[in-house]
N, C-alpha and C. Protein backbone atom coordinates (compact mmCIF):
# COMPACT_ATOMS: atom_id res chain seq x y z
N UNK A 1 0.84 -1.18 0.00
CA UNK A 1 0.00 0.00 0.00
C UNK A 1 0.89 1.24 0.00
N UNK A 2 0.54 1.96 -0.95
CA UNK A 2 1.45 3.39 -0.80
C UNK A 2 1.32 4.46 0.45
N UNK A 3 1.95 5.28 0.62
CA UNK A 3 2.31 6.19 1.82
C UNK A 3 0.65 6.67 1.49
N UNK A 4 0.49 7.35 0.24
CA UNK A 4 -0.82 8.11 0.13
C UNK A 4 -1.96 7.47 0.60
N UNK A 5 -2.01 6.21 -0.21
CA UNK A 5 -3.32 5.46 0.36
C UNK A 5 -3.48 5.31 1.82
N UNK A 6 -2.14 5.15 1.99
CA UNK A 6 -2.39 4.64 3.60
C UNK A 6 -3.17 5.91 4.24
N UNK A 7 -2.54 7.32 4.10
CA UNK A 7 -2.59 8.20 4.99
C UNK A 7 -4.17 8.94 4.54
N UNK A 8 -4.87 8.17 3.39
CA UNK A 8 -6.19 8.41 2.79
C UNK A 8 -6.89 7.49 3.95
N UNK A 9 -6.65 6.25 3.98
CA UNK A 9 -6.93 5.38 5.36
C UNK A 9 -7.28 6.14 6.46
N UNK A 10 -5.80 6.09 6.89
CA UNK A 10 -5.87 6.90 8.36
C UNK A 10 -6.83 7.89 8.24
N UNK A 11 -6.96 8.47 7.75
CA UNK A 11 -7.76 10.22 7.71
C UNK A 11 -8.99 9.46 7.72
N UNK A 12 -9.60 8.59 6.65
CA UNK A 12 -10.84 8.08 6.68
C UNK A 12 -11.22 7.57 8.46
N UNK A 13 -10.08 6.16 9.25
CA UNK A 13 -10.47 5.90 10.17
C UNK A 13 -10.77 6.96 11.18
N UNK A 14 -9.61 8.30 11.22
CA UNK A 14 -9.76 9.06 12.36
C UNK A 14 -10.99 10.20 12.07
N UNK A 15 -12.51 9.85 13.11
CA UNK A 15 -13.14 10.96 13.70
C UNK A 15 -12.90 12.38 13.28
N UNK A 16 -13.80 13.06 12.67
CA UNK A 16 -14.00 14.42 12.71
C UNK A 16 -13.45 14.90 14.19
N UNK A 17 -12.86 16.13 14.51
CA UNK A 17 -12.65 16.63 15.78
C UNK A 17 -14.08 16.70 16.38
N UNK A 18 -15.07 17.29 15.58
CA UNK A 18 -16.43 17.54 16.71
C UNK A 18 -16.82 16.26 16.89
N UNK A 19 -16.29 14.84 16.25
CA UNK A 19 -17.43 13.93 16.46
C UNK A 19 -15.95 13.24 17.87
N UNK A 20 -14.78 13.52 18.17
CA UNK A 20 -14.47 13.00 19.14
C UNK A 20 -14.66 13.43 20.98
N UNK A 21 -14.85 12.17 21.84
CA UNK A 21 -15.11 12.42 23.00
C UNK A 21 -14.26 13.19 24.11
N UNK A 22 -15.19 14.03 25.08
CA UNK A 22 -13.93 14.93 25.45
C UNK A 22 -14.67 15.00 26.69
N UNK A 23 -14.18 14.90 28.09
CA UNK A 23 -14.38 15.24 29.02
C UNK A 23 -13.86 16.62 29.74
N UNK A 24 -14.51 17.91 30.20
CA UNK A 24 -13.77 18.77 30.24
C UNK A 24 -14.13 18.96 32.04
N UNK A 25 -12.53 19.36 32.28
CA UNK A 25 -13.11 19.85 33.92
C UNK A 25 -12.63 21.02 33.93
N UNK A 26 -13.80 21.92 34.55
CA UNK A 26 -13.60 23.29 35.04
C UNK A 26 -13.57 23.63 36.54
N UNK A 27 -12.91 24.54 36.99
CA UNK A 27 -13.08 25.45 38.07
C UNK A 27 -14.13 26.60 37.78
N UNK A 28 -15.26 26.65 38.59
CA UNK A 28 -16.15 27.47 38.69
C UNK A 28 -15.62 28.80 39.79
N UNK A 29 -14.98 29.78 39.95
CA UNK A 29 -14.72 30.53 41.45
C UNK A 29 -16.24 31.50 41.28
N UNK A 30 -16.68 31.83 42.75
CA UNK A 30 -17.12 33.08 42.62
C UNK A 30 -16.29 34.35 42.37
N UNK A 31 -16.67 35.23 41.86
CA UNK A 31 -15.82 36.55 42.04
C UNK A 31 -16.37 37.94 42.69
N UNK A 32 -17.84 37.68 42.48
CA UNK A 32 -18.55 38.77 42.71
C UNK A 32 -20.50 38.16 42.97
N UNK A 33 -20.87 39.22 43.98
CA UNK A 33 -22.50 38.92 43.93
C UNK A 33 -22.59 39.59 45.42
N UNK A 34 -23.81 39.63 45.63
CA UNK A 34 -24.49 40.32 46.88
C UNK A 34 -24.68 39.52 48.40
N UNK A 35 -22.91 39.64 48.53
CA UNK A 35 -22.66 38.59 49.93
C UNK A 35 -22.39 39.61 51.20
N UNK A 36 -22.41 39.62 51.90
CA UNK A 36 -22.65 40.18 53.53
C UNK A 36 -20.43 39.80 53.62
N UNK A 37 -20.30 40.95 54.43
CA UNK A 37 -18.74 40.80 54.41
C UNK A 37 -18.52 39.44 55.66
N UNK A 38 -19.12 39.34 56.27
CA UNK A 38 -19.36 37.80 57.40
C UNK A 38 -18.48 37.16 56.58
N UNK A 39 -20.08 36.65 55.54
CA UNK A 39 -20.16 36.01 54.61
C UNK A 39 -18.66 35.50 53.66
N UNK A 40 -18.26 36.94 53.24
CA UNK A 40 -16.72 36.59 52.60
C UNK A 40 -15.63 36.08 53.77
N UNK A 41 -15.62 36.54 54.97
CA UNK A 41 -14.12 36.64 55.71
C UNK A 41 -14.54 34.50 56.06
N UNK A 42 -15.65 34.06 56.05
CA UNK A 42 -15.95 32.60 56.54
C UNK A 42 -15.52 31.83 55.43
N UNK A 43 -15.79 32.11 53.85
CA UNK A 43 -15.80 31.52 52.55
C UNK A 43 -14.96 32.61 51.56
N UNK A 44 -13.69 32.28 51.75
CA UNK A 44 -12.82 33.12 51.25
C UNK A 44 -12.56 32.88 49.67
N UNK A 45 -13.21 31.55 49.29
CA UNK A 45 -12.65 31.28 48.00
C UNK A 45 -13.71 30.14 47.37
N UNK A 46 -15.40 30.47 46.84
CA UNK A 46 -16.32 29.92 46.98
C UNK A 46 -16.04 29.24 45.35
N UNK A 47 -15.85 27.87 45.51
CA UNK A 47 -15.60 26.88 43.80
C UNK A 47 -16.34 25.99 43.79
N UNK A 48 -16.62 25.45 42.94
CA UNK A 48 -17.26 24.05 42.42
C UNK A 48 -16.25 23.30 41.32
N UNK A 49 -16.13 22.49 41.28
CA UNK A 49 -15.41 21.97 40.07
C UNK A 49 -16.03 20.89 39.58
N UNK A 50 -16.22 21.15 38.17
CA UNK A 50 -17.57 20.39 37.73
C UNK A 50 -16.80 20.00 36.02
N UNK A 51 -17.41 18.67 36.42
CA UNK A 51 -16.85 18.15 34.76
C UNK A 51 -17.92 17.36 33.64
N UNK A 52 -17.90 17.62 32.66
CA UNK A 52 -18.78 18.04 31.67
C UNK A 52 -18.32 17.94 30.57
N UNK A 53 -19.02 16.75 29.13
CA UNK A 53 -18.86 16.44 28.40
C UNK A 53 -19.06 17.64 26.90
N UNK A 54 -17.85 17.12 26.16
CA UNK A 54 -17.98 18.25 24.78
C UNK A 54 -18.97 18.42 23.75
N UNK A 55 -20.01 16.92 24.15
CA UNK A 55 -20.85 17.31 23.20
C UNK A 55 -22.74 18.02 24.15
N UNK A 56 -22.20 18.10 25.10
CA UNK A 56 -23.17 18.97 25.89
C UNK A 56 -22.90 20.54 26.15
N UNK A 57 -24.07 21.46 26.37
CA UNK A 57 -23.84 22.33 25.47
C UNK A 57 -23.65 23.58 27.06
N UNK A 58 -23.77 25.00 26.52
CA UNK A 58 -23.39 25.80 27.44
C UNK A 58 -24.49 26.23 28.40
N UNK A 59 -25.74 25.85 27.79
CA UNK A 59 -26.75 25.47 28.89
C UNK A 59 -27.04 24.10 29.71
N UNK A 60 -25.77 23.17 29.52
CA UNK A 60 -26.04 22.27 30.55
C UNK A 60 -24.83 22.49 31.77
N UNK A 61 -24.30 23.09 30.92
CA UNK A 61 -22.87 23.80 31.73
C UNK A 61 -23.66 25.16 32.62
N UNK A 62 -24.45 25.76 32.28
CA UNK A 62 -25.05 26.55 33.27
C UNK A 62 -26.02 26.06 34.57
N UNK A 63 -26.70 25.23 34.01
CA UNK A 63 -27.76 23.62 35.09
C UNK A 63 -26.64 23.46 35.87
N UNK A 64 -25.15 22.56 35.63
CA UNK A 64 -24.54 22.15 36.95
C UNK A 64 -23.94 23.58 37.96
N UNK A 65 -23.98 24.30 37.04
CA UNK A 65 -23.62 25.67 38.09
C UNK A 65 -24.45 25.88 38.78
N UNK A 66 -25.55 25.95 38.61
CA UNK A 66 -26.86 26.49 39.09
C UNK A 66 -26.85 25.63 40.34
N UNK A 67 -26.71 24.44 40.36
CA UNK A 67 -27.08 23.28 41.15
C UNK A 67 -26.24 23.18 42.04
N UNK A 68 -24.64 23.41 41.64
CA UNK A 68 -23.70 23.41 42.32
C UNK A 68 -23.43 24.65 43.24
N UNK A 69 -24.38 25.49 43.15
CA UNK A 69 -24.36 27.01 43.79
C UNK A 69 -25.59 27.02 44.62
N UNK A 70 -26.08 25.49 44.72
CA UNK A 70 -27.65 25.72 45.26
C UNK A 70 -28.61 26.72 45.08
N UNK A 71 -28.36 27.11 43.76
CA UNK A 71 -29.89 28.41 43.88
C UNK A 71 -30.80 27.95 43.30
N UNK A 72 -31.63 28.24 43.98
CA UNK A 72 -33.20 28.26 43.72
C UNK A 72 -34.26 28.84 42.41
N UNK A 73 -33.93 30.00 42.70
CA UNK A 73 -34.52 30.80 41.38
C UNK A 73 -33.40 31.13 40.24
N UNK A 74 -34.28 30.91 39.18
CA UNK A 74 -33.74 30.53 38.15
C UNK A 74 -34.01 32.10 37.34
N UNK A 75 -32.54 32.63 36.52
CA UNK A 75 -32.88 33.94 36.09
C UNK A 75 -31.82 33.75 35.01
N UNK A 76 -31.78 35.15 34.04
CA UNK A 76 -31.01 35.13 32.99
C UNK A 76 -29.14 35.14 32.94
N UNK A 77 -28.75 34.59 32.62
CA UNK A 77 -27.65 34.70 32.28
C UNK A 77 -26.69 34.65 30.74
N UNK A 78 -25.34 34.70 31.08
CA UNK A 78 -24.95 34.69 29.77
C UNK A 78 -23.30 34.41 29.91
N UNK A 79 -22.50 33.63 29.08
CA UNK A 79 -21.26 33.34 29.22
C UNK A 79 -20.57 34.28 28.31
N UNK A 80 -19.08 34.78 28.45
CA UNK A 80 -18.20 35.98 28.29
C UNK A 80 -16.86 35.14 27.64
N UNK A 81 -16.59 35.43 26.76
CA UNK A 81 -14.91 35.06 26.64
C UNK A 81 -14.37 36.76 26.39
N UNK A 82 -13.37 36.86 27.15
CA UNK A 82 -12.37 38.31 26.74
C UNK A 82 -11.34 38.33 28.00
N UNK A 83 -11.37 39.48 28.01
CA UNK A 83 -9.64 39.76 29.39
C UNK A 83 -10.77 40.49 30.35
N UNK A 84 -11.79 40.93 30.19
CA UNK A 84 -12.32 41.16 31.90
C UNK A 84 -14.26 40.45 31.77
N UNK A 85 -14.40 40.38 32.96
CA UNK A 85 -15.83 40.24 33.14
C UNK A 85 -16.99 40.49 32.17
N UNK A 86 -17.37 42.12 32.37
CA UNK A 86 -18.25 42.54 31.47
C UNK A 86 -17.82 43.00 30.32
N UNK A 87 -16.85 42.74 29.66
CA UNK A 87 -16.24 43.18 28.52
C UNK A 87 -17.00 43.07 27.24
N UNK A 88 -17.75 44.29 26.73
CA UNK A 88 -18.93 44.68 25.83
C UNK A 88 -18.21 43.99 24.41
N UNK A 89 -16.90 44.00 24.22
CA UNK A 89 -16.11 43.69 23.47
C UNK A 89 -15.89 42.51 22.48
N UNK A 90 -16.20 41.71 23.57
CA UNK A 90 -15.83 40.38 23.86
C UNK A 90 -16.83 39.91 23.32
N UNK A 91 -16.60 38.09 22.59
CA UNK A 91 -17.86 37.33 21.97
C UNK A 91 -18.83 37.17 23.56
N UNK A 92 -19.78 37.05 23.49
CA UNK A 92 -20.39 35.72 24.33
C UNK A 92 -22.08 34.96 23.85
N UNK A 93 -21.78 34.52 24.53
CA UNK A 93 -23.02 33.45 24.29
C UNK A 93 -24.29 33.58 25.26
N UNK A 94 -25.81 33.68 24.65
CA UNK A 94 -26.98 34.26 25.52
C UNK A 94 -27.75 33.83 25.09
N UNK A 95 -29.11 33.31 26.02
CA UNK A 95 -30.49 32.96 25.94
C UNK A 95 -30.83 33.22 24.30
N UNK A 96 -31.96 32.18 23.58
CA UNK A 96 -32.24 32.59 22.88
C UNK A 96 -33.65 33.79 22.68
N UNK A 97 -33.73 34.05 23.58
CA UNK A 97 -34.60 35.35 23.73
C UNK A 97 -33.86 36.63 23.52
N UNK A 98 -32.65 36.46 23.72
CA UNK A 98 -31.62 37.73 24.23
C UNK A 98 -31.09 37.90 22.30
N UNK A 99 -31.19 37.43 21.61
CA UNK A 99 -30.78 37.41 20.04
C UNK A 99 -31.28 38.86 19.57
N UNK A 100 -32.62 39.16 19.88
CA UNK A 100 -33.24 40.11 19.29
C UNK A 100 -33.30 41.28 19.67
N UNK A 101 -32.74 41.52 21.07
CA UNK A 101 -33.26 42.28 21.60
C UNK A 101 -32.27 43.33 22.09
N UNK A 102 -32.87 44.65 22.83
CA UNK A 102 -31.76 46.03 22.27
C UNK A 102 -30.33 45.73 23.01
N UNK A 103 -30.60 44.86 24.42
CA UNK A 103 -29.20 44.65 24.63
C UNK A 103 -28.43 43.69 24.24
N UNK A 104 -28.77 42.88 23.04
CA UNK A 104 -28.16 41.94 22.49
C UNK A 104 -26.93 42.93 21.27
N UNK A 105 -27.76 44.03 20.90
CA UNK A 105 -26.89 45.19 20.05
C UNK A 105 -26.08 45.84 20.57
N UNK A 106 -25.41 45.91 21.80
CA UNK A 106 -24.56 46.37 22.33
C UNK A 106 -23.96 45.51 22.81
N UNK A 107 -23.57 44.27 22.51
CA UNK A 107 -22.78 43.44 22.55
C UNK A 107 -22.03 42.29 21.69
N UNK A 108 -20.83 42.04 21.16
CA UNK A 108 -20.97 40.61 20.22
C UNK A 108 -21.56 39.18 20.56
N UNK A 109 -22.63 39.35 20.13
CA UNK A 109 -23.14 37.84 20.25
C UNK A 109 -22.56 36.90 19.39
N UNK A 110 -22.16 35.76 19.97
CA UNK A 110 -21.33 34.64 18.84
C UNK A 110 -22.18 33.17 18.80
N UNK A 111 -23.16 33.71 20.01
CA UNK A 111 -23.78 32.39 19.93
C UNK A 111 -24.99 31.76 20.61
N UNK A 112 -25.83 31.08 20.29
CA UNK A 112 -27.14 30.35 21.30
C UNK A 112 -26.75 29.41 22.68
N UNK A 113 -26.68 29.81 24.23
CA UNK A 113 -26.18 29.02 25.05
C UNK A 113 -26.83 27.26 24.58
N UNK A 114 -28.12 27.59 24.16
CA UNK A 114 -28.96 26.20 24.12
C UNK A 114 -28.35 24.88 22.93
N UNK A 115 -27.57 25.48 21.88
CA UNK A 115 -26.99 24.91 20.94
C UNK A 115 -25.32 25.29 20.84
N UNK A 116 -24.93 25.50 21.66
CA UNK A 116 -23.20 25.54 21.78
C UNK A 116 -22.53 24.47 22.40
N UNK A 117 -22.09 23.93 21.62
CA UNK A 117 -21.73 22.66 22.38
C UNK A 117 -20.70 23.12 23.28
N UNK A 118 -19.67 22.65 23.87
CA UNK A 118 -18.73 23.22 24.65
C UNK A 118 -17.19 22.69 23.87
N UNK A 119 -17.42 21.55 23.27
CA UNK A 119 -16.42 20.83 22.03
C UNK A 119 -15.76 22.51 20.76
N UNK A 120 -17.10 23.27 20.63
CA UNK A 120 -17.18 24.34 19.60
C UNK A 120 -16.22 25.40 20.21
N UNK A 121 -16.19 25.29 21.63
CA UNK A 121 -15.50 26.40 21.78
C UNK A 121 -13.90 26.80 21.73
N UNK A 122 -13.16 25.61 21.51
CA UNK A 122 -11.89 25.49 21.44
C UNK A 122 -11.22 25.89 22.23
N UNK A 123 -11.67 25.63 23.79
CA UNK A 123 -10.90 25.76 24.47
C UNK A 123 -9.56 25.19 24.80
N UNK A 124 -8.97 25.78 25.82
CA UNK A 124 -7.50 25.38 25.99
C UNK A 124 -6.97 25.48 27.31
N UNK A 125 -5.84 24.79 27.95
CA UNK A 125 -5.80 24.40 29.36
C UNK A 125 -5.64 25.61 29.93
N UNK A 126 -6.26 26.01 31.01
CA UNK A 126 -6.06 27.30 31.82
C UNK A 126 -6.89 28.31 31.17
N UNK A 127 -7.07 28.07 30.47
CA UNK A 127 -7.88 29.00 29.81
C UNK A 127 -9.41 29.69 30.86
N UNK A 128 -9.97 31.00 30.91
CA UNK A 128 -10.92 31.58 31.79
C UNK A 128 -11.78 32.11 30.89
N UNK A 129 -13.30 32.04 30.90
CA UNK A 129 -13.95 32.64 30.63
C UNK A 129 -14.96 32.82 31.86
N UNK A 130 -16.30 33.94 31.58
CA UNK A 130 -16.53 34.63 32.49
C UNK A 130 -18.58 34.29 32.39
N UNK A 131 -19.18 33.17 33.31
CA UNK A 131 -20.38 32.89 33.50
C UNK A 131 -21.34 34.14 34.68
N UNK A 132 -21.89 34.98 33.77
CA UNK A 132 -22.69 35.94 34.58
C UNK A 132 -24.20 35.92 34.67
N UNK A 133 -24.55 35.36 36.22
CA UNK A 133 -25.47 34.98 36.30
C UNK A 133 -26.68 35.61 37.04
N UNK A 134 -27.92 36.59 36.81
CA UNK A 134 -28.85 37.25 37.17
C UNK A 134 -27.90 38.30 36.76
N UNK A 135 -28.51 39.16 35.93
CA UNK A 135 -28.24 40.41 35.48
C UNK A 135 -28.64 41.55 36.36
N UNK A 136 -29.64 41.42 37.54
CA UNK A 136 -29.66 42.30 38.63
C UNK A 136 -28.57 42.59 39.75
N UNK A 137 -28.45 41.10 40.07
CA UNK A 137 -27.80 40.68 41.29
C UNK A 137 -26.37 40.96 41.24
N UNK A 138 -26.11 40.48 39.81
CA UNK A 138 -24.65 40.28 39.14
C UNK A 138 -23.55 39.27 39.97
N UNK A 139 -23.82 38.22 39.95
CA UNK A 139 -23.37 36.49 40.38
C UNK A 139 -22.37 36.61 39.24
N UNK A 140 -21.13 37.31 39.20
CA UNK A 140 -20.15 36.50 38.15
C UNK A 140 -19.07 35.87 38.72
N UNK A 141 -18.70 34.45 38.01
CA UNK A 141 -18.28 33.79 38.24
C UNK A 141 -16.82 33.45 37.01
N UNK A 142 -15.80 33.08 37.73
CA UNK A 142 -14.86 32.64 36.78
C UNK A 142 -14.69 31.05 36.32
N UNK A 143 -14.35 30.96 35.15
CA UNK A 143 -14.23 29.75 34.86
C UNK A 143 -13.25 29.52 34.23
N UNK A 144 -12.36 28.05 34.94
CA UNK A 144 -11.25 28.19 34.76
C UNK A 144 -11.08 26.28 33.79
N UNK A 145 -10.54 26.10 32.97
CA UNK A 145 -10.08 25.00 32.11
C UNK A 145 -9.40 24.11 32.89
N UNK A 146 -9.45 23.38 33.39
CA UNK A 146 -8.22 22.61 34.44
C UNK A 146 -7.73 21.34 33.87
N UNK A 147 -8.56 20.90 32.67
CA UNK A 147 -8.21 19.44 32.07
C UNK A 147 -9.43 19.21 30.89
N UNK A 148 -8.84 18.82 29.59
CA UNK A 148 -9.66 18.13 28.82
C UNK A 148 -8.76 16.73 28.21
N UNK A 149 -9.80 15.92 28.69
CA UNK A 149 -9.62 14.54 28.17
C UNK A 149 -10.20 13.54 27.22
N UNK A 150 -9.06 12.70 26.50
CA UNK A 150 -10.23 12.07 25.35
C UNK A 150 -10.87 11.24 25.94
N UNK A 151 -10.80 10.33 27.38
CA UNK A 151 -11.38 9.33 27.67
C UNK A 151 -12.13 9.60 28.59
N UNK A 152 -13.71 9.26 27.94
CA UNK A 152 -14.87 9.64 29.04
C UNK A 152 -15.16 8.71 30.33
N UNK A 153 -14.71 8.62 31.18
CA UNK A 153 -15.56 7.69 32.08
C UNK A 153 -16.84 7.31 32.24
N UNK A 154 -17.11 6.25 32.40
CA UNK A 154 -18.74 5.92 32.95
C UNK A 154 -19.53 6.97 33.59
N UNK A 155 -20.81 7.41 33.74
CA UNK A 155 -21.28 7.70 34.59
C UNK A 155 -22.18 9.25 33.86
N UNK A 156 -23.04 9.95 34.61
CA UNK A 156 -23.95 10.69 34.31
C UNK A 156 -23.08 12.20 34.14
N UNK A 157 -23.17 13.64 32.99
CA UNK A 157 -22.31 14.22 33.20
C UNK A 157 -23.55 15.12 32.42
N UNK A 158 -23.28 16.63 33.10
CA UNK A 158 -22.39 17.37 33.96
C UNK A 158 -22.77 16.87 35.74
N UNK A 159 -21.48 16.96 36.46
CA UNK A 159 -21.26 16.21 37.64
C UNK A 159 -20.33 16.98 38.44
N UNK A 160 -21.15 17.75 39.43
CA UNK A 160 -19.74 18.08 40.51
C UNK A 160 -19.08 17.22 40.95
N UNK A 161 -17.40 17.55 41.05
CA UNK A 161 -16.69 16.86 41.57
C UNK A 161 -15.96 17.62 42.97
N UNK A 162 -16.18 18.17 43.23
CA UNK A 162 -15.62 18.98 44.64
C UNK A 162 -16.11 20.23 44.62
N UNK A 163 -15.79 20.55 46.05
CA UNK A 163 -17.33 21.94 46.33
C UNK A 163 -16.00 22.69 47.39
N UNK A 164 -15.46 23.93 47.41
CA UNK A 164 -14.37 24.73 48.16
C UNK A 164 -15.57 25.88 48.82
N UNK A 165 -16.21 25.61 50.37
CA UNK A 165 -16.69 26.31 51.27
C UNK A 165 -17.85 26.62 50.77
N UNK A 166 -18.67 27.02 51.31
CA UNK A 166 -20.43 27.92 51.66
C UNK A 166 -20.63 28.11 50.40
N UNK A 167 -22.29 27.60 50.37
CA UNK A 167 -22.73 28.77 48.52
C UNK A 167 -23.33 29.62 49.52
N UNK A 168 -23.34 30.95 48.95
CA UNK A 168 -24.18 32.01 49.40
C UNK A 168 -25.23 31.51 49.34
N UNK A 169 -26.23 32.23 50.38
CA UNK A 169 -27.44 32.35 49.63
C UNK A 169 -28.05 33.57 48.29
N UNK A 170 -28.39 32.97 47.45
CA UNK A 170 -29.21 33.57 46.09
C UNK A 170 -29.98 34.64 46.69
N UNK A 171 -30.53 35.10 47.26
CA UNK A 171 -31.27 36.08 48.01
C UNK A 171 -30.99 36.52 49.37
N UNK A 172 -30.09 37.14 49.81
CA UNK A 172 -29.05 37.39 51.23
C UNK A 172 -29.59 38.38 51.63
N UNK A 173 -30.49 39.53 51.18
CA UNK A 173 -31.33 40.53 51.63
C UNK A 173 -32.82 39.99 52.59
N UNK A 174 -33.29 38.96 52.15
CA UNK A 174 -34.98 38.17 52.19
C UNK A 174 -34.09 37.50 53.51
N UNK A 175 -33.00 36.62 53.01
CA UNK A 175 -32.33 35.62 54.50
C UNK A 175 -32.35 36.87 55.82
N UNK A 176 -32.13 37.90 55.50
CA UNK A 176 -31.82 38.54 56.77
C UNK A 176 -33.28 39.29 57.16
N UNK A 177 -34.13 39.57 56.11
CA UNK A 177 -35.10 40.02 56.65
C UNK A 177 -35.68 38.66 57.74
N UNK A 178 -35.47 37.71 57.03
CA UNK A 178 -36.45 36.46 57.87
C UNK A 178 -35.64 36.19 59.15
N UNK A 179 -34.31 36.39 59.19
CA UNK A 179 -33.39 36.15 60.43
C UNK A 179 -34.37 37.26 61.45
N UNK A 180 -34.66 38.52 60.88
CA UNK A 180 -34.84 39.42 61.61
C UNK A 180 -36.51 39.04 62.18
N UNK A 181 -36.94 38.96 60.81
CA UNK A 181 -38.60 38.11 61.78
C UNK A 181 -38.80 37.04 62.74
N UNK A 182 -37.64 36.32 62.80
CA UNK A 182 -37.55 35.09 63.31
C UNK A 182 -37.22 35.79 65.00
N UNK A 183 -36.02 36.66 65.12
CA UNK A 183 -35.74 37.38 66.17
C UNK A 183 -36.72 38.12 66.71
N UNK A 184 -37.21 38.74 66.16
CA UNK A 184 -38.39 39.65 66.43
C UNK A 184 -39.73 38.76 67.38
N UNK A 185 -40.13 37.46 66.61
CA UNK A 185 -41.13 36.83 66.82
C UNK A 185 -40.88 36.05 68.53
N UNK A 186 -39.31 34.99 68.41
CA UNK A 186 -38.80 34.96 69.66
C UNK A 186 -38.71 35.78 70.37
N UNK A 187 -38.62 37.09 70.54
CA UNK A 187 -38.10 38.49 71.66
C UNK A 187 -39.96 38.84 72.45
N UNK A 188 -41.30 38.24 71.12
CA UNK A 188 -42.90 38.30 71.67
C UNK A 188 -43.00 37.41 72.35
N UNK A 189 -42.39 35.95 72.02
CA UNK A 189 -42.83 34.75 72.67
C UNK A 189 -42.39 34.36 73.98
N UNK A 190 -40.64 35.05 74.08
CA UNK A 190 -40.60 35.53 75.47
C UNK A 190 -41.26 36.29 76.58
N UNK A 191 -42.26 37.61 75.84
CA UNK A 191 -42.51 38.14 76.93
C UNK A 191 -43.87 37.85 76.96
N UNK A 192 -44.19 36.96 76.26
CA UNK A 192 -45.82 36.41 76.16
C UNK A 192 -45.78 35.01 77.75
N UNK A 193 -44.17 34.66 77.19
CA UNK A 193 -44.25 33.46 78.47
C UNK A 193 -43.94 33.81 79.58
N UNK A 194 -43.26 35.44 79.69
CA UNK A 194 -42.87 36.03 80.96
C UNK A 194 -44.11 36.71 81.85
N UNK A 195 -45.21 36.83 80.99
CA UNK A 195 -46.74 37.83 82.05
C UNK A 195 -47.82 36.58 81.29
């Protein structure tokens, strides 16, 4: 068999890049959101590290965040590649509601979170991009590349694999009002049992 044929072979046996398997693990950090300074000096360095297959997309990569951050209510977000956070500059990827609309024009959109695979994005080791989550609250989070591998293991994915201190709570204003009703209500029931 000649060099050519052969290497017509090979090319035939080897997989398209998008059609090969890739396990990717990220570092999730918090960086920012509406935490009580307590709150920071107890949980100095709030991560998830969550690993997640290439042909699942940047909305299933947002589900294990979500889950891995324990929040509850579910609100808009949108993923960032550039050199800072909100960088208007920068591609990112958003709801498909967010396509049409006026603040989708003041930004480069590159893509649908619901159909991006995470294989598409060509990432690379160490590599950070920037998951910003509730556009009120402003929950942004860094995300950091720590390993992509061709060999998938068994088992159900996206999947936390380690959790570094406290999730906030998603609503830290409502927690303290209710701390405060809760105090309030004990301080009646005392003096209801004292006369």
């Amino acid at each position: 068999m000649s060099t050519q044929a052969a290497l017509k072979t090979d090319a035939y046996l080897m997989p398209e890049p998008s059609v090969l398997k890739r396990i990717y693990t990220f570092q999730v950090s918090l960086l920012s959101g509406p935490v009580s300074e307590a709150f920071a000096e107890e949980n100095p360095e709030v991560s998830r590290t969550i690993q997640i297959r290439g042909d699942q997309t940047l909305e299933d990569l947002h589900d294990a965040i979500f889950t891995a951050f324990d929040r509850e209510d579910d609100n808009m977000y949108e993923f960032r590649f550039g050199n800072s956070a909100l960088d208007t500059e920068e591609r990112c990827y958003v709801l498909p509601s967010e396509f049409n609309s006026k603040l989708s024009k003041q930004k480069v959109v590159a893509g649908d979170v619901t159909r991006t695979r995470i294989d598409t994005l060509n990432l690379s080791m160490n590599e950070t991009f920037t998951y910003w989550f509730d556009f009120s609250d402003d929950w942004i989070h860094r995300i950091t590349v720590l390993e992509a591998e061709e060999t998938i293991p068994q088992g159900k994915y996206p999947r936390i694999i380690a959790r570094s201190c406290e999730s906030p709570s998603q609503y830290p204003e409502f927690e303290d009002e209710e701390n405060m009703a809760a105090e309030e209500y004990s301080e009646e029931e005392e003096w209801s049992v004292m006369y």
